[in-house]
N, C-alpha and C. Protein backbone atom coordinates (compact mmCIF):
# COMPACT_ATOMS: atom_id res chain seq x y z
N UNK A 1 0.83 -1.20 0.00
CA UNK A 1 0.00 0.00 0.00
C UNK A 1 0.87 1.25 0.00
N UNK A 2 1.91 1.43 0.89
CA UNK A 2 2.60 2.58 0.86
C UNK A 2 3.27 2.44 -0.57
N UNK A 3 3.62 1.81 -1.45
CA UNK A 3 4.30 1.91 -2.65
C UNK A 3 3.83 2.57 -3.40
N UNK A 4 1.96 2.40 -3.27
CA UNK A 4 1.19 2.95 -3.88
C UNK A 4 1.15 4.22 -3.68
N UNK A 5 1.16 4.55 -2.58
CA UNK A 5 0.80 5.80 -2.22
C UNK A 5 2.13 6.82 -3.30
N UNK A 6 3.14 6.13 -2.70
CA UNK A 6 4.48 6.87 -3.09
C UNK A 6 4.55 6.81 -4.80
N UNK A 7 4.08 5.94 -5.42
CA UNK A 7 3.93 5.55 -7.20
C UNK A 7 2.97 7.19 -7.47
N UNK A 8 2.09 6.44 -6.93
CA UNK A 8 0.69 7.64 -7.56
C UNK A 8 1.38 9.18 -7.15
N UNK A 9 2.18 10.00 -6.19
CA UNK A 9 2.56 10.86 -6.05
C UNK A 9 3.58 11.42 -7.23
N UNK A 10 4.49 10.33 -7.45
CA UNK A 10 5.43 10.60 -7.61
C UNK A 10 5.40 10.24 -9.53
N UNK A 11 4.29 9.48 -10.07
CA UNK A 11 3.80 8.85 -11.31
C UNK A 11 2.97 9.75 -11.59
N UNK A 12 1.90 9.49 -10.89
CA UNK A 12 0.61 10.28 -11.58
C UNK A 12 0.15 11.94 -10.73
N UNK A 13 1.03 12.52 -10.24
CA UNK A 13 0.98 13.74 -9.57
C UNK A 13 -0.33 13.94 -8.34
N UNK A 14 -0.51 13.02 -7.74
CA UNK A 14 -1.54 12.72 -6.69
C UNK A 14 -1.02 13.33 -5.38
N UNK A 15 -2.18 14.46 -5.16
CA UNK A 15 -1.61 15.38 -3.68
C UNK A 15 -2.03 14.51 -2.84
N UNK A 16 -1.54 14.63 -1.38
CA UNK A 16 -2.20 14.26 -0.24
C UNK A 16 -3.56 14.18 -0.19
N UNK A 17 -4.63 15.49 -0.61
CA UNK A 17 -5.81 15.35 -0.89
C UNK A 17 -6.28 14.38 -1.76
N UNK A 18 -5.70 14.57 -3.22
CA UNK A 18 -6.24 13.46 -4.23
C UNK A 18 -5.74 11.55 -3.31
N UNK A 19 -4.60 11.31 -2.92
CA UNK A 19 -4.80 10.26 -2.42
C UNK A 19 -5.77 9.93 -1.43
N UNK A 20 -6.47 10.81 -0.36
CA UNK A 20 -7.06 10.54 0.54
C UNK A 20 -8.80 11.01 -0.07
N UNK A 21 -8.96 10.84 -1.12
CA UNK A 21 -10.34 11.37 -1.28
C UNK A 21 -10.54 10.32 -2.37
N UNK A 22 -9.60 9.59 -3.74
CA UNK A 22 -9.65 8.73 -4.93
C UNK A 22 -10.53 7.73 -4.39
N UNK A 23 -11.65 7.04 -4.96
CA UNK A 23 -12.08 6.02 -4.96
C UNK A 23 -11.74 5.02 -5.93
N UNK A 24 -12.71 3.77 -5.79
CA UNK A 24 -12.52 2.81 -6.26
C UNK A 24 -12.79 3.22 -7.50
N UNK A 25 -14.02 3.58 -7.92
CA UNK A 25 -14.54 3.94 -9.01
C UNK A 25 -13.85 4.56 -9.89
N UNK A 26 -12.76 5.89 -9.24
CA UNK A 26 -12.22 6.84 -9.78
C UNK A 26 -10.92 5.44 -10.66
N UNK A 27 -10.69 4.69 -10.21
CA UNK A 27 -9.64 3.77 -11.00
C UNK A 27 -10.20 2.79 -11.22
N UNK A 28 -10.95 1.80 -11.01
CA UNK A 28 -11.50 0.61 -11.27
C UNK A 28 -13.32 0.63 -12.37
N UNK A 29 -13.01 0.18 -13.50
CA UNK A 29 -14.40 0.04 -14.01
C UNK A 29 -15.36 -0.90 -13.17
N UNK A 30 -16.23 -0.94 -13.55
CA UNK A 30 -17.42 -1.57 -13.08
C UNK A 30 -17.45 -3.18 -13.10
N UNK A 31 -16.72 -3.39 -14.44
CA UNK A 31 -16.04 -4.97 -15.07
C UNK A 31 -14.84 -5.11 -14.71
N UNK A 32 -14.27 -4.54 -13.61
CA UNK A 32 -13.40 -4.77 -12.55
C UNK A 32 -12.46 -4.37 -13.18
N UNK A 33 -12.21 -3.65 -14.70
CA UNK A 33 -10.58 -3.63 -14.95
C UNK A 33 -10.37 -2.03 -14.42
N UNK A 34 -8.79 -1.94 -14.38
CA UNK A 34 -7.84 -0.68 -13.72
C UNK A 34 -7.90 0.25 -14.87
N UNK A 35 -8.55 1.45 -15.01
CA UNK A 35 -8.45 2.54 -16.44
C UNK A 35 -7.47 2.65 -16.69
N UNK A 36 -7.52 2.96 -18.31
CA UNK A 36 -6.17 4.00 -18.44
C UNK A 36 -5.66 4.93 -18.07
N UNK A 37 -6.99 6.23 -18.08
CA UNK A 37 -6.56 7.39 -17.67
C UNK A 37 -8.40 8.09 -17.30
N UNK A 38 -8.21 8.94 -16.39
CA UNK A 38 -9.49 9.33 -15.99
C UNK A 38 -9.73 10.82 -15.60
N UNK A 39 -10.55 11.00 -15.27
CA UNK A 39 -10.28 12.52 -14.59
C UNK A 39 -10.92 12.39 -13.85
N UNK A 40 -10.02 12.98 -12.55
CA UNK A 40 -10.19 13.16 -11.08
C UNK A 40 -11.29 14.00 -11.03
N UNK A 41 -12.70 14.17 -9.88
CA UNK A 41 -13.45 15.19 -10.03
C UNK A 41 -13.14 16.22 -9.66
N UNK A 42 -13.96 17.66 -10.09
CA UNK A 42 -13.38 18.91 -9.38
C UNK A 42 -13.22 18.97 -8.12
N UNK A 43 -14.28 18.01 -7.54
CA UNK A 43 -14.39 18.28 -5.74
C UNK A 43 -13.00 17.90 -4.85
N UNK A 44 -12.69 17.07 -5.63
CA UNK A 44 -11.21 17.03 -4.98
C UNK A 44 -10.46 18.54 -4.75
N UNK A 45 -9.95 18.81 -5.77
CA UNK A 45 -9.67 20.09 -5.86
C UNK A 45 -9.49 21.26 -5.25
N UNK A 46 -8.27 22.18 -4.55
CA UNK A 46 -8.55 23.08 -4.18
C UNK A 46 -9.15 24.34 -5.04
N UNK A 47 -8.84 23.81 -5.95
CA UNK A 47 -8.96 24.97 -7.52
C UNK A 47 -10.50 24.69 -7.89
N UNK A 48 -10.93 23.79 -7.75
CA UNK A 48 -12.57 23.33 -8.15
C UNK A 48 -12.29 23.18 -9.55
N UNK A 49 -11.71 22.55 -9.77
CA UNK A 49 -11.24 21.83 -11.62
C UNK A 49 -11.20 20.52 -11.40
N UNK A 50 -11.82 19.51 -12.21
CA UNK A 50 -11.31 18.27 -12.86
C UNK A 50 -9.85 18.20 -13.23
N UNK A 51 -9.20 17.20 -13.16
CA UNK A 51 -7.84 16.91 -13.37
C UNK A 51 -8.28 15.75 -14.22
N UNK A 52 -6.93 15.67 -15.69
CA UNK A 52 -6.70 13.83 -16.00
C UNK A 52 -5.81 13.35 -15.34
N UNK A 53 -5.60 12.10 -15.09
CA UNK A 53 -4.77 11.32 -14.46
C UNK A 53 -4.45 9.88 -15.69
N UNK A 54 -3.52 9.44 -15.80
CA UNK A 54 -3.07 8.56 -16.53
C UNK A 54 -2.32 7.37 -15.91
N UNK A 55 -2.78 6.23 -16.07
CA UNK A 55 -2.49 5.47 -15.33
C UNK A 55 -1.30 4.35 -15.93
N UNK A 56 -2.13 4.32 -17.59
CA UNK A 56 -1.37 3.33 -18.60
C UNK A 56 -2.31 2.11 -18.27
N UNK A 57 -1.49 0.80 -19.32
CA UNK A 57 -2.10 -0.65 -19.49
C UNK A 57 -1.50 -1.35 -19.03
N UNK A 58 0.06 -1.16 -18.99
CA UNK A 58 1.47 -2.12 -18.95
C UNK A 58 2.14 -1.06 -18.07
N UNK A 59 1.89 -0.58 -17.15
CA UNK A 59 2.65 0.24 -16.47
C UNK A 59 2.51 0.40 -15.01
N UNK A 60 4.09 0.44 -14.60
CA UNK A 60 4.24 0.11 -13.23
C UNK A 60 3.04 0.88 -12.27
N UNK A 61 2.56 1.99 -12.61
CA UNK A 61 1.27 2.38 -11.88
C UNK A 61 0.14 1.47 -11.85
N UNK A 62 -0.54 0.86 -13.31
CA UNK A 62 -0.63 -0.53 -13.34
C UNK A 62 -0.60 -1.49 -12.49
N UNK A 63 0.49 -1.85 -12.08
CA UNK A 63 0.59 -3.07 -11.66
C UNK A 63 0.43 -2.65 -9.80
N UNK A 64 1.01 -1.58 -10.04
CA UNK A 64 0.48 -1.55 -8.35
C UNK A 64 -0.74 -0.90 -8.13
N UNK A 65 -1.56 -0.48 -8.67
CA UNK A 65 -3.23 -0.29 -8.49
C UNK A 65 -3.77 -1.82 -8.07
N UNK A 66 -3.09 -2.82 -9.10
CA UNK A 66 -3.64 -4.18 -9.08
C UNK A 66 -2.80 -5.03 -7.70
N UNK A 67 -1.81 -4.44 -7.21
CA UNK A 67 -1.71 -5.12 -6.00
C UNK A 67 -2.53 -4.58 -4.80
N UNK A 68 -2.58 -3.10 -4.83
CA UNK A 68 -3.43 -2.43 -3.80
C UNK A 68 -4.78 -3.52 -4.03
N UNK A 69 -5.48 -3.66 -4.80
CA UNK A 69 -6.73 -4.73 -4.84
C UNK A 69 -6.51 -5.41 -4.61
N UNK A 70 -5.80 -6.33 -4.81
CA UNK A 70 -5.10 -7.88 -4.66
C UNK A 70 -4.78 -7.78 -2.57
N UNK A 71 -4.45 -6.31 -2.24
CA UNK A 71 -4.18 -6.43 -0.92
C UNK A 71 -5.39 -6.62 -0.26
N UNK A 72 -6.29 -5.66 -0.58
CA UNK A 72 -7.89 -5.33 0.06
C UNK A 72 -8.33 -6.88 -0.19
N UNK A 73 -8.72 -7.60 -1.27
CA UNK A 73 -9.22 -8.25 -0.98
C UNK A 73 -8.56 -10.07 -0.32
N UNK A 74 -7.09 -10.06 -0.02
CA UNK A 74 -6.99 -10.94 0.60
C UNK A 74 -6.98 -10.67 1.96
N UNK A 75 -6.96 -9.11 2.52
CA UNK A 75 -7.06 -8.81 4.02
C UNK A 75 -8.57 -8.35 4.36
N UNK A 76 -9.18 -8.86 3.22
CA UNK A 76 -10.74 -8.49 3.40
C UNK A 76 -11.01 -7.20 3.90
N UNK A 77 -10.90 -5.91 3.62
CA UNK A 77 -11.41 -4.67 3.66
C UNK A 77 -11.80 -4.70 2.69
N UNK A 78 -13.07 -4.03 3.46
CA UNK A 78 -14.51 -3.68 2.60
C UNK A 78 -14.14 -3.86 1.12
N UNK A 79 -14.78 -5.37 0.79
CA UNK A 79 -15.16 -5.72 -0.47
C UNK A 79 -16.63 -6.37 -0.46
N UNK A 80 -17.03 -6.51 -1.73
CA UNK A 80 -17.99 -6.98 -1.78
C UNK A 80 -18.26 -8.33 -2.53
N UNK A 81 -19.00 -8.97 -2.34
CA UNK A 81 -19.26 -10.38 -2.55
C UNK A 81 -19.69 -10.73 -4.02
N UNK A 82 -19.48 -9.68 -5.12
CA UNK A 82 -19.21 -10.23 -6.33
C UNK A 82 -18.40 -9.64 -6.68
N UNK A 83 -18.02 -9.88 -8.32
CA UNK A 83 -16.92 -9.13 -8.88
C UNK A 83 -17.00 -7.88 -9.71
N UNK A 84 -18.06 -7.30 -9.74
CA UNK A 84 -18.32 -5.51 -10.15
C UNK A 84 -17.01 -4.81 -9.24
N UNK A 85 -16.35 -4.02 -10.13
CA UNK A 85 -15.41 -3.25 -9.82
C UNK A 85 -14.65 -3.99 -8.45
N UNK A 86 -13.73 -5.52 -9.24
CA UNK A 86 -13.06 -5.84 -8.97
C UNK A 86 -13.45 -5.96 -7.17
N UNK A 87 -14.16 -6.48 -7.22
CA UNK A 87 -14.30 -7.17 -5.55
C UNK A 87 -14.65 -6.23 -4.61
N UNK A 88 -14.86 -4.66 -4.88
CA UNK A 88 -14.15 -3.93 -3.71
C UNK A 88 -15.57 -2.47 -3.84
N UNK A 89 -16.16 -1.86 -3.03
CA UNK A 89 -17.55 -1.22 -3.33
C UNK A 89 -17.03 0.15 -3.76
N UNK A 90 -17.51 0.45 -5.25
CA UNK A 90 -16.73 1.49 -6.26
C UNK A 90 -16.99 2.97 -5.02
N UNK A 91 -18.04 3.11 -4.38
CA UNK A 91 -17.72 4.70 -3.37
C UNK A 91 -16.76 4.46 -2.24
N UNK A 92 -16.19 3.20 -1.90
CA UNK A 92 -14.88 3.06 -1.20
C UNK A 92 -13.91 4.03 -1.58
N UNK A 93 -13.21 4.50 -0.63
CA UNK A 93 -11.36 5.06 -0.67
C UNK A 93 -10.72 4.34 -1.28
N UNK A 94 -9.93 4.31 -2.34
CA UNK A 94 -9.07 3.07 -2.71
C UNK A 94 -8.11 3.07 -2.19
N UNK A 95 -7.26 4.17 -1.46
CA UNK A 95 -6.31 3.77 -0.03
C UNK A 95 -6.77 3.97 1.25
N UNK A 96 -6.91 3.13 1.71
CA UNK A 96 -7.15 2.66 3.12
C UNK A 96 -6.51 2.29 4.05
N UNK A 97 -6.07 2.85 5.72
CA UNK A 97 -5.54 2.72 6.53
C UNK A 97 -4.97 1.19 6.76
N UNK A 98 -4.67 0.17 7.24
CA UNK A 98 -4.35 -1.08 7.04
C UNK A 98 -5.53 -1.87 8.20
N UNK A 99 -6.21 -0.72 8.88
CA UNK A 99 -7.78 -1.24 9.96
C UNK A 99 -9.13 -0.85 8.92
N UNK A 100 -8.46 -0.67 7.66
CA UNK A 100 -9.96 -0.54 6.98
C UNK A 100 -10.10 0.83 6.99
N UNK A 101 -9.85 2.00 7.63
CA UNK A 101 -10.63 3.43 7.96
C UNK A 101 -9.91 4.28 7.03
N UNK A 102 -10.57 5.51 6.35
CA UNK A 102 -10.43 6.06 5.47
C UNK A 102 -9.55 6.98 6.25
N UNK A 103 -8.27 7.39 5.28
CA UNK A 103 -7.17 8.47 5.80
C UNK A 103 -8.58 9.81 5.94
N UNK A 104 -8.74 10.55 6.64
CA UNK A 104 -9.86 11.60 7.13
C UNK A 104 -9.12 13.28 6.41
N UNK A 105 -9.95 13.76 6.28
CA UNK A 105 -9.65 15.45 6.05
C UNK A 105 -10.00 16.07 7.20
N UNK A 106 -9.15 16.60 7.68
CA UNK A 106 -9.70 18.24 8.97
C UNK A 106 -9.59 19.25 8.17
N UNK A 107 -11.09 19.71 9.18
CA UNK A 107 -11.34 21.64 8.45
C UNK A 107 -10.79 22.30 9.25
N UNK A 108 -10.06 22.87 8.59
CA UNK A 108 -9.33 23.82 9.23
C UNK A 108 -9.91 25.61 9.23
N UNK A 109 -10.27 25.99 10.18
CA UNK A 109 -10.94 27.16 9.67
C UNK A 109 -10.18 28.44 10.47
N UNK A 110 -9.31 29.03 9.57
CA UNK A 110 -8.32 30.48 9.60
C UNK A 110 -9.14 31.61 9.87
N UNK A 111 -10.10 31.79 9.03
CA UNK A 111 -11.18 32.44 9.52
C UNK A 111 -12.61 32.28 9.30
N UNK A 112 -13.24 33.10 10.04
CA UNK A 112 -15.35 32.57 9.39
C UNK A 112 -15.34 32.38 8.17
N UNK A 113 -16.47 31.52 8.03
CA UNK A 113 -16.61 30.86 6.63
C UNK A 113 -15.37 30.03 5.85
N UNK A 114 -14.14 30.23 6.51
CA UNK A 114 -13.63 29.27 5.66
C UNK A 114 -13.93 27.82 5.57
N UNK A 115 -13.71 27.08 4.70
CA UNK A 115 -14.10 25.51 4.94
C UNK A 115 -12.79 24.72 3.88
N UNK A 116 -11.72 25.36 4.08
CA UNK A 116 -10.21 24.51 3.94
C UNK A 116 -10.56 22.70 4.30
N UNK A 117 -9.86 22.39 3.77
CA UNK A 117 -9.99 21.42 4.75
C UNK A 117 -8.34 21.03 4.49
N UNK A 118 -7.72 19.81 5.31
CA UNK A 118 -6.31 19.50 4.97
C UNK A 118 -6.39 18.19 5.21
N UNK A 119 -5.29 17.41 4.44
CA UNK A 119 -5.52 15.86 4.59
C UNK A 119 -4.05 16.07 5.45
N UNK A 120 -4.31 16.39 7.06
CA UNK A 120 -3.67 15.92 7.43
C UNK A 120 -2.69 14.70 7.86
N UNK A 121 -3.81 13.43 7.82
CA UNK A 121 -3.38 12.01 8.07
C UNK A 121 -2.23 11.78 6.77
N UNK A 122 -2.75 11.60 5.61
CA UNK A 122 -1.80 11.41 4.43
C UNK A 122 -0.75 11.91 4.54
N UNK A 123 -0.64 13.52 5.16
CA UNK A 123 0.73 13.94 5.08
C UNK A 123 1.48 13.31 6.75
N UNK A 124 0.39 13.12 7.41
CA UNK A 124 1.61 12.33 8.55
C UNK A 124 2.22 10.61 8.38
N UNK A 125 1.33 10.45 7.85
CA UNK A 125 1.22 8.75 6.51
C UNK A 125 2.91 9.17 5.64
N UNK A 126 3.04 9.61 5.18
CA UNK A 126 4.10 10.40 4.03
C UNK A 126 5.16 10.56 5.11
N UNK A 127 5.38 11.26 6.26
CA UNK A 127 6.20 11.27 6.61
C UNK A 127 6.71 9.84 7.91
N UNK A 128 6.39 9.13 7.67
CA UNK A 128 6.64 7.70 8.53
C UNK A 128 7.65 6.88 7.50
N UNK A 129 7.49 7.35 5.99
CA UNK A 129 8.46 6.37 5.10
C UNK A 129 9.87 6.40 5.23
N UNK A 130 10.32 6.03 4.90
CA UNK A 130 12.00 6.01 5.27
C UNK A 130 12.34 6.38 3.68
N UNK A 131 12.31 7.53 3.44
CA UNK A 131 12.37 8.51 2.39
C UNK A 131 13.97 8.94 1.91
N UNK A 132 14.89 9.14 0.90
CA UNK A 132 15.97 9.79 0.71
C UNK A 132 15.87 11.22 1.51
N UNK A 133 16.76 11.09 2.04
CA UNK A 133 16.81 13.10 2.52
C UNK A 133 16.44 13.56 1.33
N UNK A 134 15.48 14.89 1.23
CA UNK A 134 14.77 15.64 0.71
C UNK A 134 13.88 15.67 -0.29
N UNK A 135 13.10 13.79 -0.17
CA UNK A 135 11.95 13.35 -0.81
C UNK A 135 11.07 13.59 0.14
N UNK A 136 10.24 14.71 -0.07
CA UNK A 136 9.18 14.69 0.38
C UNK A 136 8.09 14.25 -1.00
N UNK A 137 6.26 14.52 -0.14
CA UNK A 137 5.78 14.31 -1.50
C UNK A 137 5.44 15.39 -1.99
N UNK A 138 6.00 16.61 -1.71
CA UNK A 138 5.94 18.19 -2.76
C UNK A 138 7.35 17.42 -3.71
N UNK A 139 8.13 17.26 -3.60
CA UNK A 139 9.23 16.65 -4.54
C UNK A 139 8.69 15.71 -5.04
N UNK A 140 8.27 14.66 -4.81
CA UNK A 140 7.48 13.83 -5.80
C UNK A 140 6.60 14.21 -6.91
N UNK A 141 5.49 15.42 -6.41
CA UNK A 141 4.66 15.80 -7.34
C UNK A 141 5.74 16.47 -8.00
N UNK A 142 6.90 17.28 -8.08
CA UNK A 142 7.56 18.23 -8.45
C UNK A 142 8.13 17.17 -9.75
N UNK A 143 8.46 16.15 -8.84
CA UNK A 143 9.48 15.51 -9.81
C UNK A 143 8.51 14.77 -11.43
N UNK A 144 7.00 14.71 -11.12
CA UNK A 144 6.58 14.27 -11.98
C UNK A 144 6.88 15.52 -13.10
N UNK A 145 6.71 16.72 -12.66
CA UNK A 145 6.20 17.90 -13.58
C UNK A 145 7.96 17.93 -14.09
N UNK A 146 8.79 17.74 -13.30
CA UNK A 146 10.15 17.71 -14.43
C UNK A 146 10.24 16.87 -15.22
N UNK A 147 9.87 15.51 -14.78
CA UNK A 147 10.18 14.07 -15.95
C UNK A 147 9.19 14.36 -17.02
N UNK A 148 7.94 15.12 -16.94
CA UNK A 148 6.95 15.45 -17.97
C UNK A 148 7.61 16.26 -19.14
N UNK A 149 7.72 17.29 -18.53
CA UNK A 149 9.00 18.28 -18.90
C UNK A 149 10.11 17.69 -19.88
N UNK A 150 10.44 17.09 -19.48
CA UNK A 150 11.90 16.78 -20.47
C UNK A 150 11.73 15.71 -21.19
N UNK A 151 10.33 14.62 -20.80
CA UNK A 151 10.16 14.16 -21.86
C UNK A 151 9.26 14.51 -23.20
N UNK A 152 8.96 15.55 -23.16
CA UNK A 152 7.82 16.19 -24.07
C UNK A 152 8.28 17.73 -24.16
N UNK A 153 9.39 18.23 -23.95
CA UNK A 153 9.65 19.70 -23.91
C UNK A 153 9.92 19.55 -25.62
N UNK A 154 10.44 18.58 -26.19
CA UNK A 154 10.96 18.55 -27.89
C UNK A 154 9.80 18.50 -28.65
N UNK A 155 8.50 18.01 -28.09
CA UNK A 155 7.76 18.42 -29.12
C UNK A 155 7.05 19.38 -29.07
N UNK A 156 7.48 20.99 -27.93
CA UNK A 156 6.90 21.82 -28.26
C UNK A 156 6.42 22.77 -26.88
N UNK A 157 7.32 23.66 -26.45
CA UNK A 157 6.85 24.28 -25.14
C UNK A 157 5.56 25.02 -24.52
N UNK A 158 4.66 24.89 -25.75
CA UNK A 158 3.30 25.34 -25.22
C UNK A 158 2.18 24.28 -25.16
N UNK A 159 2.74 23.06 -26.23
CA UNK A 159 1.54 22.00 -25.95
C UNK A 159 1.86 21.07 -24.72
N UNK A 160 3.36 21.14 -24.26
CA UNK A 160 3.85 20.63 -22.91
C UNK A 160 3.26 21.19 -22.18
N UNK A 161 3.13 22.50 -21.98
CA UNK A 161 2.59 23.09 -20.66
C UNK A 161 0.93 22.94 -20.48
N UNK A 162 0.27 22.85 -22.14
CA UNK A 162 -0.94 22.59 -21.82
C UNK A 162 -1.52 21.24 -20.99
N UNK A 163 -0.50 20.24 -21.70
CA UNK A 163 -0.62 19.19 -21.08
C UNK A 163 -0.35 18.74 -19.75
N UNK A 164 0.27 19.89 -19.08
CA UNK A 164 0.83 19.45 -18.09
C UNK A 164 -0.37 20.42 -17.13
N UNK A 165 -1.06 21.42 -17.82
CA UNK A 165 -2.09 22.05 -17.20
C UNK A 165 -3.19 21.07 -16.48
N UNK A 166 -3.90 20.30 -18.04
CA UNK A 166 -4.16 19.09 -17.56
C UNK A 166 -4.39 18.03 -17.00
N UNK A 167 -2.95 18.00 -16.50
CA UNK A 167 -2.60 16.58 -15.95
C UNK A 167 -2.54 17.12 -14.39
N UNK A 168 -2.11 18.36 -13.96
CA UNK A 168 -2.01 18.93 -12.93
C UNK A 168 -2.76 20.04 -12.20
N UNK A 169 -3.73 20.58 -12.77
CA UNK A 169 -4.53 21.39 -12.51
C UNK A 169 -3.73 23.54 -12.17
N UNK A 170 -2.35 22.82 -12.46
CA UNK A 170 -1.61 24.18 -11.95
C UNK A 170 -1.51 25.12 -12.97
N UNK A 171 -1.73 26.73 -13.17
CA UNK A 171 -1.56 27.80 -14.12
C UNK A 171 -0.81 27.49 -14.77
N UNK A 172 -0.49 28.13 -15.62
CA UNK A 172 0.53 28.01 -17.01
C UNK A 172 1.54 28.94 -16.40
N UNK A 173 1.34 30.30 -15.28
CA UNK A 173 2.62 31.01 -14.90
C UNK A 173 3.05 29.72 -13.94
N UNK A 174 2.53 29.25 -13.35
CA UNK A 174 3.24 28.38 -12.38
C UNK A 174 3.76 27.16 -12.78
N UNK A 175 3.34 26.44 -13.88
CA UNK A 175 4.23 25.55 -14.66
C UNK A 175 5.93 26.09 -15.13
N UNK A 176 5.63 27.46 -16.04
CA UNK A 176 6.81 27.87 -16.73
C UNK A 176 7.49 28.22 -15.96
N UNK A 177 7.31 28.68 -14.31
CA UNK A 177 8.42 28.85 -13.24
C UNK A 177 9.22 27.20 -12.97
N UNK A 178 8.33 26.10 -13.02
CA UNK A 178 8.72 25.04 -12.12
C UNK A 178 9.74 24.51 -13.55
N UNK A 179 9.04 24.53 -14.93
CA UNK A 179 9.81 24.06 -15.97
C UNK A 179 10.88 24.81 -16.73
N UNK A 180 10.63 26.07 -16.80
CA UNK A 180 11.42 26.78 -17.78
C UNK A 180 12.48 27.56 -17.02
N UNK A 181 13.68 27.01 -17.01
CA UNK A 181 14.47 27.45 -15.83
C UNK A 181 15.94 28.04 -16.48
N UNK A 182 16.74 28.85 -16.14
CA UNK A 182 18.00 29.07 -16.39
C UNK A 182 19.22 27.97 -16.07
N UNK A 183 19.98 27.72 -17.06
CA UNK A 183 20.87 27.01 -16.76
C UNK A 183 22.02 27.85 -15.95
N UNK A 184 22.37 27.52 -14.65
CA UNK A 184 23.12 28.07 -14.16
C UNK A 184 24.62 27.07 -13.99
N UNK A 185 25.62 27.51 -14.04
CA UNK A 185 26.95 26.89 -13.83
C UNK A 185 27.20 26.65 -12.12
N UNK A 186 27.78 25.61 -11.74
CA UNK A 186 27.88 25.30 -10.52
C UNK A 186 28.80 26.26 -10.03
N UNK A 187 29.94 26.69 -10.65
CA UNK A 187 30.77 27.91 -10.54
C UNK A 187 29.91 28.90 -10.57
N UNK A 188 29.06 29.41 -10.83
CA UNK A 188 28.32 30.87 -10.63
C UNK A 188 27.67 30.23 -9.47
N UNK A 189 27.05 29.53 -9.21
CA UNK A 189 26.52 29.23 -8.01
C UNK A 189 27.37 29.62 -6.72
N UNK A 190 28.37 28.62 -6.47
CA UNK A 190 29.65 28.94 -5.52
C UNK A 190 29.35 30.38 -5.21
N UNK A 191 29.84 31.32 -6.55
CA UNK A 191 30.46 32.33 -6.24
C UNK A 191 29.15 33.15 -5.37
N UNK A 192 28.19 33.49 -6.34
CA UNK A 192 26.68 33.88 -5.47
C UNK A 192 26.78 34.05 -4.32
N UNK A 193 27.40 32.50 -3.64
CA UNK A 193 26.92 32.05 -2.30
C UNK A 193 27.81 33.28 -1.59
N UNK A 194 28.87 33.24 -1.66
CA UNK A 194 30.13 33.92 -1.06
C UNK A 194 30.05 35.24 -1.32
N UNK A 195 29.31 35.88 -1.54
CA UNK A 195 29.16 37.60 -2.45
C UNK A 195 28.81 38.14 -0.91
């Protein structure tokens, strides 16, 4: 399960929120197979936008969607007793605590009327992994939007960014900050530091 968690962050750009809110449905058809690619609803969303998400056929995101199921239903959390959407009841969480209970959102309220909410659990979930120094999962999502980046920057820096609008729900100024960057020399760096 945690592989999953860490795949989908770091694969398919899944915040703390989107992991703790995805259902079954949102990845599993009805005839039990794992989608290709889907779009997340707006309600997730702090932005109130739909997102796509891409999962693939043959791909390691793939294969661990299909173990996360393969986990639920040999530790028996909440599945159901036929095989519509793969054993498991499509308005389920598709990550689930390892007692069955859905990672929870708190509202956090800064001031009246706000209704924030934060997936706190996920991000204290995230930090229990035994992570490289300075993998968090803001670097994970980060790192998807660079590998996107450089594999699709050659065919074209505005249909990259659309796509990556897309896939991420983030502005087009805030893409071209995270992607379009100056090459700096490690020697100008040094020196910077020391000025």
């Amino acid at each position: 399960m945690d592989e999953a968690l860490i795949a989908y962050a770091g694969l398919a750009y899944f915040s703390a929120s989107d992991l703790s809110l995805v259902t079954v449905s949102d990845v599993i058809t009805e005839r039990g197979q794992i989608v290709i690619e889907n779009l997340l609803p707006a309600a997730y969303s702090s932005g109130g936008k739909g997102r796509l998400f891409y999962l693939g056929k043959k791909t390691y995101l793939h294969d661990v969607t299909d173990r996360v199921i393969q986990w639920r239903i040999d530790n028996k959390i909440k599945c159901l007793d036929r095989e519509l959407f793969a054993g498991l009841p499509p308005e389920s969480r598709l990550f689930l605590k390892p007692n069955g209970e859905e990672f929870g959102l708190v509202f956090k309220n800064r001031f009246e009327g706000d209704t924030v909410t934060q997936p706190l659990q996920m991000q204290r979930k995230f930090k229990t992994f035994y992570l490289p120094e300075g993998v968090t999962l803001a670097t994970l999502m980060d790192s998807f939007i660079e590998n996107f980046w450089l594999r699709k920057s050659s065919e074209g820096t505005v249909q990259t960014i659309r796509d990556l609008m897309d896939l991420t729900g983030l502005t087009k100024e805030t893409l071209r900050t995270k992607c379009i960057r100056e090459q700096t020399s490690l020697q100008d760096i040094l020196e910077n530091l020391y000025k």
